[in-house]
Protein backbone atom coordinates (compact mmCIF):
# COMPACT_ATOMS: atom_id res chain seq x y z
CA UNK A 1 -18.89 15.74 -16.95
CA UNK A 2 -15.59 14.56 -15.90
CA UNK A 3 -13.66 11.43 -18.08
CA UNK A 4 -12.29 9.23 -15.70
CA UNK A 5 -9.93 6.25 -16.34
CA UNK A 6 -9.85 3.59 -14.02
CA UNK A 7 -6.36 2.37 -14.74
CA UNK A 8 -5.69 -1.34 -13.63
CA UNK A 9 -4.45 -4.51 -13.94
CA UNK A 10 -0.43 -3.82 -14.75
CA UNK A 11 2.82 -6.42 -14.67
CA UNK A 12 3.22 -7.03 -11.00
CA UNK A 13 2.26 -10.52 -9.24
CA UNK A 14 -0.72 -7.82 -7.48
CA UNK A 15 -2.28 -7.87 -11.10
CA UNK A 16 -5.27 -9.85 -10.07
CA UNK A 17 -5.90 -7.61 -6.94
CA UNK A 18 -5.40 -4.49 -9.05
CA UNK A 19 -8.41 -5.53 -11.04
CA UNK A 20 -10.50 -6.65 -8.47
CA UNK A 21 -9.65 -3.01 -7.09
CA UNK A 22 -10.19 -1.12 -10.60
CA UNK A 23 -13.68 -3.18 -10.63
CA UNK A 24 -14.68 -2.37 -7.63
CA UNK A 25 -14.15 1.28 -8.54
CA UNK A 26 -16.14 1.06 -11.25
CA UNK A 27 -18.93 0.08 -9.75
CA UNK A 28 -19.05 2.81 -6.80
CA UNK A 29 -18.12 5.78 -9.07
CA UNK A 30 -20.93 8.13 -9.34
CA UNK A 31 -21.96 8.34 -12.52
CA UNK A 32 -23.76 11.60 -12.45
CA UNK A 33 -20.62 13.13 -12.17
CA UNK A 34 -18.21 11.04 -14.32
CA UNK A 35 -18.07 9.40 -17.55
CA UNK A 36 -15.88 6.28 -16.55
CA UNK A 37 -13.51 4.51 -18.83
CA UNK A 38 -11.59 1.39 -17.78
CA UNK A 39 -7.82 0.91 -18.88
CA UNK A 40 -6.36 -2.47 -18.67
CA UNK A 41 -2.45 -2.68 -18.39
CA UNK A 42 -1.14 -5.66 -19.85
CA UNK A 43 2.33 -4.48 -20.39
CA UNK A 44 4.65 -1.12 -20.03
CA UNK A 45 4.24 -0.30 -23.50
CA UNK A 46 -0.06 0.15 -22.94
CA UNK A 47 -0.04 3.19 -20.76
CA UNK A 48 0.88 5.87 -23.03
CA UNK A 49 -1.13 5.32 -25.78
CA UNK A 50 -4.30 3.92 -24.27
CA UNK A 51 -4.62 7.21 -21.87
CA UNK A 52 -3.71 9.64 -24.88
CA UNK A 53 -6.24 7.92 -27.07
CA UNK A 54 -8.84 7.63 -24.18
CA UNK A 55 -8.87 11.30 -23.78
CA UNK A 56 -9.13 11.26 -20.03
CA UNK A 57 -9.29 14.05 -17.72
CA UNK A 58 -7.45 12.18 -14.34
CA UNK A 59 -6.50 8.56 -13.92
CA UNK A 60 -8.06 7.13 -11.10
CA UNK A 61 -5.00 4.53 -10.25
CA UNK A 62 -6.25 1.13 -9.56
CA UNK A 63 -2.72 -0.75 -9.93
CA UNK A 64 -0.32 -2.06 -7.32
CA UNK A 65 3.32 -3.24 -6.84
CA UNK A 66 5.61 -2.47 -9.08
CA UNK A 67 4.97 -0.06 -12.62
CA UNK A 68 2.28 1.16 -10.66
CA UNK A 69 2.43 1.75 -7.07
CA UNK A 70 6.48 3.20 -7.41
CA UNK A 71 6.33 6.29 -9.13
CA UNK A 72 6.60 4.88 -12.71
CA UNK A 73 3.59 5.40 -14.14
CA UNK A 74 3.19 8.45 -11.86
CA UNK A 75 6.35 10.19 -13.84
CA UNK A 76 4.71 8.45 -17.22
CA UNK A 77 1.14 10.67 -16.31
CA UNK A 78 3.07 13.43 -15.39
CA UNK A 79 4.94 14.29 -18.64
CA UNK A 80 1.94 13.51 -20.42
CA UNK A 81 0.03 16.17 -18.29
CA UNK A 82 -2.43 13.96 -17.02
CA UNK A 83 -3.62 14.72 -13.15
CA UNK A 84 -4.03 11.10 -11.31
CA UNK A 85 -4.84 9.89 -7.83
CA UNK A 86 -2.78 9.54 -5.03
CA UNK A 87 0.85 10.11 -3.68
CA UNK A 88 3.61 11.75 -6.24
CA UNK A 89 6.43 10.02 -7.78
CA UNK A 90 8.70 10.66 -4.64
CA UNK A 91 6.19 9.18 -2.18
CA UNK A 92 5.31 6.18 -4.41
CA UNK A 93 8.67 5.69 -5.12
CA UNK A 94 9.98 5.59 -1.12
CA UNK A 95 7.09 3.39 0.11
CA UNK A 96 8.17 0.75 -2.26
CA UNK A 97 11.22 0.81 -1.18
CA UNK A 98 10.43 -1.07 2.17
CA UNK A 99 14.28 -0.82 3.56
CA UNK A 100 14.67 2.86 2.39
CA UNK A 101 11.07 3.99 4.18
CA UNK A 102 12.65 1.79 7.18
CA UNK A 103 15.82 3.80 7.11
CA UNK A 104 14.27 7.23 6.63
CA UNK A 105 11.50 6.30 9.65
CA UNK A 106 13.83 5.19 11.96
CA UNK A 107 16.11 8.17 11.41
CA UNK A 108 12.84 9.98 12.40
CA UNK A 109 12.78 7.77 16.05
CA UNK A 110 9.61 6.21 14.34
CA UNK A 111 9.80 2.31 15.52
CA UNK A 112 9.88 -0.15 12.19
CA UNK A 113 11.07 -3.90 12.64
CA UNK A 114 15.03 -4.33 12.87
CA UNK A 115 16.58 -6.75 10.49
CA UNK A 116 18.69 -7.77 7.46
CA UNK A 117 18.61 -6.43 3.66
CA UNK A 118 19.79 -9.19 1.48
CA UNK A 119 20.47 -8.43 -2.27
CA UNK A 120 20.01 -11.60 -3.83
CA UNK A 121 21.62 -14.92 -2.91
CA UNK A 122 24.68 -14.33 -2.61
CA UNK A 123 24.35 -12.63 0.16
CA UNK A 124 22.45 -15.51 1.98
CA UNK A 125 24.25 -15.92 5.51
CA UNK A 126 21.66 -18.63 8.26
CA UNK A 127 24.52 -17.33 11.05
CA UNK A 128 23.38 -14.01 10.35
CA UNK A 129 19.71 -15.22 10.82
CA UNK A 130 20.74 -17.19 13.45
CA UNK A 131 22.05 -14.19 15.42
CA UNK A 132 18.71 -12.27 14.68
CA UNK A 133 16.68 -15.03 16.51
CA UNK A 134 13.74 -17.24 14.91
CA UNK A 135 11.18 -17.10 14.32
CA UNK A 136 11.31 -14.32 10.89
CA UNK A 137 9.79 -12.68 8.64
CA UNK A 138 10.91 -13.52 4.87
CA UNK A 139 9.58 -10.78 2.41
CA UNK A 140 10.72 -8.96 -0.65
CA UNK A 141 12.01 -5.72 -0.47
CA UNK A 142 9.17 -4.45 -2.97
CA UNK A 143 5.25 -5.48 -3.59
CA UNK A 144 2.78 -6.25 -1.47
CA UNK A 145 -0.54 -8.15 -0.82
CA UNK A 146 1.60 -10.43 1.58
CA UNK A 147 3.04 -11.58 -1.92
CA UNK A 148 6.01 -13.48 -1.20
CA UNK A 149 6.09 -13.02 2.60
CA UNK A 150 6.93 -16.51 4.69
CA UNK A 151 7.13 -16.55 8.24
CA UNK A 152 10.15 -18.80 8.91
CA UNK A 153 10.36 -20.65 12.30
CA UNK A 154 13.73 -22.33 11.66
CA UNK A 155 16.71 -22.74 9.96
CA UNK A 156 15.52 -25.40 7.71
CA UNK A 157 12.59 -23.14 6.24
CA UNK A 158 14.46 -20.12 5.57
CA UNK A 159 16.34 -21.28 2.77
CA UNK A 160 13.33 -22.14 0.70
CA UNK A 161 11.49 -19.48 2.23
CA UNK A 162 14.29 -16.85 0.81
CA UNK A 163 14.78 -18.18 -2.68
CA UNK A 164 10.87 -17.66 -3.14
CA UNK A 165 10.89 -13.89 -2.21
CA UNK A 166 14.45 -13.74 -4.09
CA UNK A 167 12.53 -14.74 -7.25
CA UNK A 168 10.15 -12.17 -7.01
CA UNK A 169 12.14 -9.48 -6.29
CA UNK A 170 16.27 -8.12 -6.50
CA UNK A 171 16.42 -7.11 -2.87
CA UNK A 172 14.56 -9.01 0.37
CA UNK A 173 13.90 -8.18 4.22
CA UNK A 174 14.29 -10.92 7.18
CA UNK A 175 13.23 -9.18 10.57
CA UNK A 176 12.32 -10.48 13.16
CA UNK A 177 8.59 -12.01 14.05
CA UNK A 178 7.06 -9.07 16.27
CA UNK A 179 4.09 -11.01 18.02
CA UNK A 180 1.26 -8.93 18.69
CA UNK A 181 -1.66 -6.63 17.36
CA UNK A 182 -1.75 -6.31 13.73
CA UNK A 183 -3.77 -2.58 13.28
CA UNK A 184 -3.62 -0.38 9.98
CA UNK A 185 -4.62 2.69 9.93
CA UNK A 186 -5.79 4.80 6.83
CA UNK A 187 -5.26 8.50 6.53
CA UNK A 188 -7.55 10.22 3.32
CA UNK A 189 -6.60 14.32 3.34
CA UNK A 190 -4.18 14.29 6.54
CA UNK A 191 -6.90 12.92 9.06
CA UNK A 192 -6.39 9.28 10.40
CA UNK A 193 -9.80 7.26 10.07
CA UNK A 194 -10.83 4.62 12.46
CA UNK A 195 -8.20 2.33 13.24
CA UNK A 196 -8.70 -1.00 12.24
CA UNK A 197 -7.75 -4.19 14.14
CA UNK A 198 -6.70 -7.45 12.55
CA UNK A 199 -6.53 -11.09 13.68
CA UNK A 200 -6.10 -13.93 11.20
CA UNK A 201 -8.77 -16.62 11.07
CA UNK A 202 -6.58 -19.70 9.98
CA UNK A 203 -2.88 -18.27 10.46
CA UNK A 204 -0.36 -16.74 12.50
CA UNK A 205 -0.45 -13.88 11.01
CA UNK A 206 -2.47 -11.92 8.16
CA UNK A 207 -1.55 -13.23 5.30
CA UNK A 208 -2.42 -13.72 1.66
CA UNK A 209 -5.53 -15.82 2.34
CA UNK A 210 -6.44 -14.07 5.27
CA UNK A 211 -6.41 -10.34 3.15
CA UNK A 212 -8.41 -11.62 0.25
CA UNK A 213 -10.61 -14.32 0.98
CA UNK A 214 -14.12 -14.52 2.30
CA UNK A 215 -14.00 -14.97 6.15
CA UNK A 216 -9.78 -14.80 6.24
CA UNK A 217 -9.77 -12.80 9.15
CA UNK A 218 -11.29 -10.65 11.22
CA UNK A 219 -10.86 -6.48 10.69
CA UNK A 220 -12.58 -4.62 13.06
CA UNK A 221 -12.13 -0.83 14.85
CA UNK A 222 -10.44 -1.40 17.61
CA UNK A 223 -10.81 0.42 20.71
CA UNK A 224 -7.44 1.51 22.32
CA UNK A 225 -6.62 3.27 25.41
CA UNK A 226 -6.60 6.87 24.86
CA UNK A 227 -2.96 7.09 25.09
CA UNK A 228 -1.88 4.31 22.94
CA UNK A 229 -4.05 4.96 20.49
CA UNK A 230 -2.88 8.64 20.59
CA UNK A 231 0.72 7.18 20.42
CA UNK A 232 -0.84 4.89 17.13
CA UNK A 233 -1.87 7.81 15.26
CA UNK A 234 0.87 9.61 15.51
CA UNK A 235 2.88 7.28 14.61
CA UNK A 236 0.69 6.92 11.21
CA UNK A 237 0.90 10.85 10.76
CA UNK A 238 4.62 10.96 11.07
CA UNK A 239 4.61 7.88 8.74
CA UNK A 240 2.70 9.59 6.49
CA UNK A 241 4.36 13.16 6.26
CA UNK A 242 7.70 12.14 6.73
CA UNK A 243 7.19 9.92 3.27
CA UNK A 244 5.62 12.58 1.41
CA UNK A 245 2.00 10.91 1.23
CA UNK A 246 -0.58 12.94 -0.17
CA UNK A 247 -4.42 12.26 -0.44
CA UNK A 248 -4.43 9.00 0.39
CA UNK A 249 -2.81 6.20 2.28
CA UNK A 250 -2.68 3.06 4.49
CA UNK A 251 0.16 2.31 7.17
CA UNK A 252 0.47 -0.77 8.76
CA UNK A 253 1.80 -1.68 11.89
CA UNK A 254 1.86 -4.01 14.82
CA UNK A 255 1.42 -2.69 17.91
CA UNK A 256 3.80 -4.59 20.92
CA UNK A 257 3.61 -4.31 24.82
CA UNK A 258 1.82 -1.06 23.76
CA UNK A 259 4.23 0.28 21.38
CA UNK A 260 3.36 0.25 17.38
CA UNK A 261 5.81 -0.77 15.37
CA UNK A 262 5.38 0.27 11.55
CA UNK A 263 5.60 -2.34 8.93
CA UNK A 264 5.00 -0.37 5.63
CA UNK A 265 2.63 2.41 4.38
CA UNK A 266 0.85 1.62 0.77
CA UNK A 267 0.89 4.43 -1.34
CA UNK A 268 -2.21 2.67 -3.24
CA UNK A 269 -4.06 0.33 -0.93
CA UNK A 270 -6.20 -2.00 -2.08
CA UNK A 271 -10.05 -1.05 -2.54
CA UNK A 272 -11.48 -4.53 -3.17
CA UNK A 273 -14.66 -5.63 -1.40
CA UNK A 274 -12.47 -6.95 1.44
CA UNK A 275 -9.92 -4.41 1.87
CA UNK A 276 -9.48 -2.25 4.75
CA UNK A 277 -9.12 1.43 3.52
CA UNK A 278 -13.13 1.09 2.19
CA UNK A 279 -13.87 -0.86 5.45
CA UNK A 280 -11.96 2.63 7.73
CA UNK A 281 -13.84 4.95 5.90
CA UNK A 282 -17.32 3.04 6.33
CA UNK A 283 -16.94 3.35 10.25
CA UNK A 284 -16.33 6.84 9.97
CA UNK A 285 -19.36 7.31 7.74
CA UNK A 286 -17.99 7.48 4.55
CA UNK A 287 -19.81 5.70 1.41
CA UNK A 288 -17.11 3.96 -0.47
CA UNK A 289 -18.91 6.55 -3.40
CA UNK A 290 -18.12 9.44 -1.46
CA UNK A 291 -14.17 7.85 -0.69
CA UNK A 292 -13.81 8.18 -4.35
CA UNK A 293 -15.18 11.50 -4.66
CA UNK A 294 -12.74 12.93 -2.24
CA UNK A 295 -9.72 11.12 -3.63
CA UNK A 296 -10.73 12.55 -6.80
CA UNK A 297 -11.20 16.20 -5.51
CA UNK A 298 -8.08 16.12 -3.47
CA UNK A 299 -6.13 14.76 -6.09
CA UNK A 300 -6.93 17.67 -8.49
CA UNK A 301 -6.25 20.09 -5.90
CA UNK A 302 -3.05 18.31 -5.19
CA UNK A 303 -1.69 18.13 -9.10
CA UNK A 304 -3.39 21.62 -9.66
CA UNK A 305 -1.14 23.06 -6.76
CA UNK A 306 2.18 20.98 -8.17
CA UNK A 307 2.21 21.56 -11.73
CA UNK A 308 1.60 25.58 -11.49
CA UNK A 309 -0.18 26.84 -13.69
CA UNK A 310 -2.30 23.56 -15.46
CA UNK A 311 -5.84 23.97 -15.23
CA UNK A 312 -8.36 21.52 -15.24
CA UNK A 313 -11.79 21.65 -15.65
């Protein structure tokens, strides 16, 4: 049987949603077929010696934002040997990065928001704003769960609006407010799943609230014309490849007088009971159980063929 550490929790402000994801994949795993221990991250120096004295055979990754979703703990499980779930250090490293993925998918002709990379306060300019046209989008440069993210409507909110995502983070994104669709779309082993709509039950746009609590919003599969939803998935393939994904991942995007615009592709997207990578998968007939048992399969096929010669059993 197969030792399996659920590794969650972490440093990041997505701490509490990492757990409520590590829980969640707790309860689903099969336990026929794996012996599960959970690993709790409360700080950098855990990793290391909880997995070596756990004796796992692959670390199912549970943890988001940063020292978690960015290729640091990926590079920490690497040198120790230890297969784990997901995207590689590259991949997890780029999609953090929102500005870099931005840079490397427009070079590509994929469409991603315009906009302004601030690092830190001193670079805080409302002309430049100003010039961009209100209303914005105020987020930091790394993290996720809408952590952070204001939308701005004028010039007296954006300075309050950008020393909260400056706190949380060295670098932060203003682009401008793209009004339409909000659709994600979740890829597992190359194929794109069942594209999921999104409309906000109490804001403008899906937010914080509207991702993680009961009734927040509504996240449905949306049914596209044939050609813009052709033009949809490809842009979530290209997305996906171009940013070295593997296994598993979610890409975000709003589509606009028919044209999707990518926000940001998660490397590790949330599996809570609300999130929408479990929700995908369910309307293409997939158990949550069986999502697991495919990341984990894939995943060992995917470290087996990186690291050469390492087998695992």
């Amino acid at each position: 049987m197969m030792k399996i550490g659920v590794i969650m929790g972490g440093i990041s402000s997505e701490r509490e949603i990492s757990l409520r994801t590590g829980q969640e994949m707790i309860n689903h795993l099969d336990r026929s077929r794996y012996e599960v221990v959970p690993i709790v991250i409360e700080q950098r120096a855990d990793l290391i010696a909880q997995v070596q004295q756990a004796g796992i055979d692959i670390a199912l990754l549970a943890l988001h934002g940063q020292y978690g979703e960015d290729g640091t703990v990926q590079g920490a499980l690497e040198t120790l040997g230890i297969p784990y779930t997901g995207s590689g250090v590259l991949a997890s490293s780029l999609c953090m990065n929102k500005q870099l993925s931005k840079m490397l998918l427009k070079a590509a002709g994929v469409h991603t928001p315009a906009g302004l990379c601030w690092q830190g306060m001193d670079d805080y300019d409302s002309q430049m704003v100003k010039r961009l046209g209100y209303p914005v989008i105020v987020k930091p440069n790394t993290g996720g769960s809408s952590i952070g993210i204001q939308l701005v409507q004028n010039e007296k909110e954006l300075l309050p609006a950008v020393q909260e995502a400056c706190s949380l983070d060295q670098a932060i994104l203003i682009e401008p407010y793209i009004k339409g669709t909000e659709l994600t779309c979740s890829i597992v082993d190359g194929e794109v799943l069942p594209i999921i709509g999104i409309r906000s039950a109490h804001s403008e746009w899906f937010d914080y609230k509207a991702k993680y609590e009961a009734g927040g919003a509504e996240e449905k599969v949306i049914q596209l014309p044939p050609v813009i939803e052709q033009r949809v998935r490809k842009a979530a393939l290209a997305s996906y490849r171009l940013l070295q994904c593997k296994v598993y991942a979610r890409v975000d995007m709003i589509l606009c007088q028919d044209m999707p615009y990518v926000l940001e592709v998660n490397t590790l997207p949330g599996m809570t009971t609300n999130s929408l990578l479990p929700k995908s998968a369910a309307a293409a007939g997939i158990t949550f159980t069986q999502l697991l048992d495919r990341i984990i399969t894939s995943s060992l096929h995917e470290r087996k063929q990186g690291w050469g010669m390492v087998q695992y059993v």
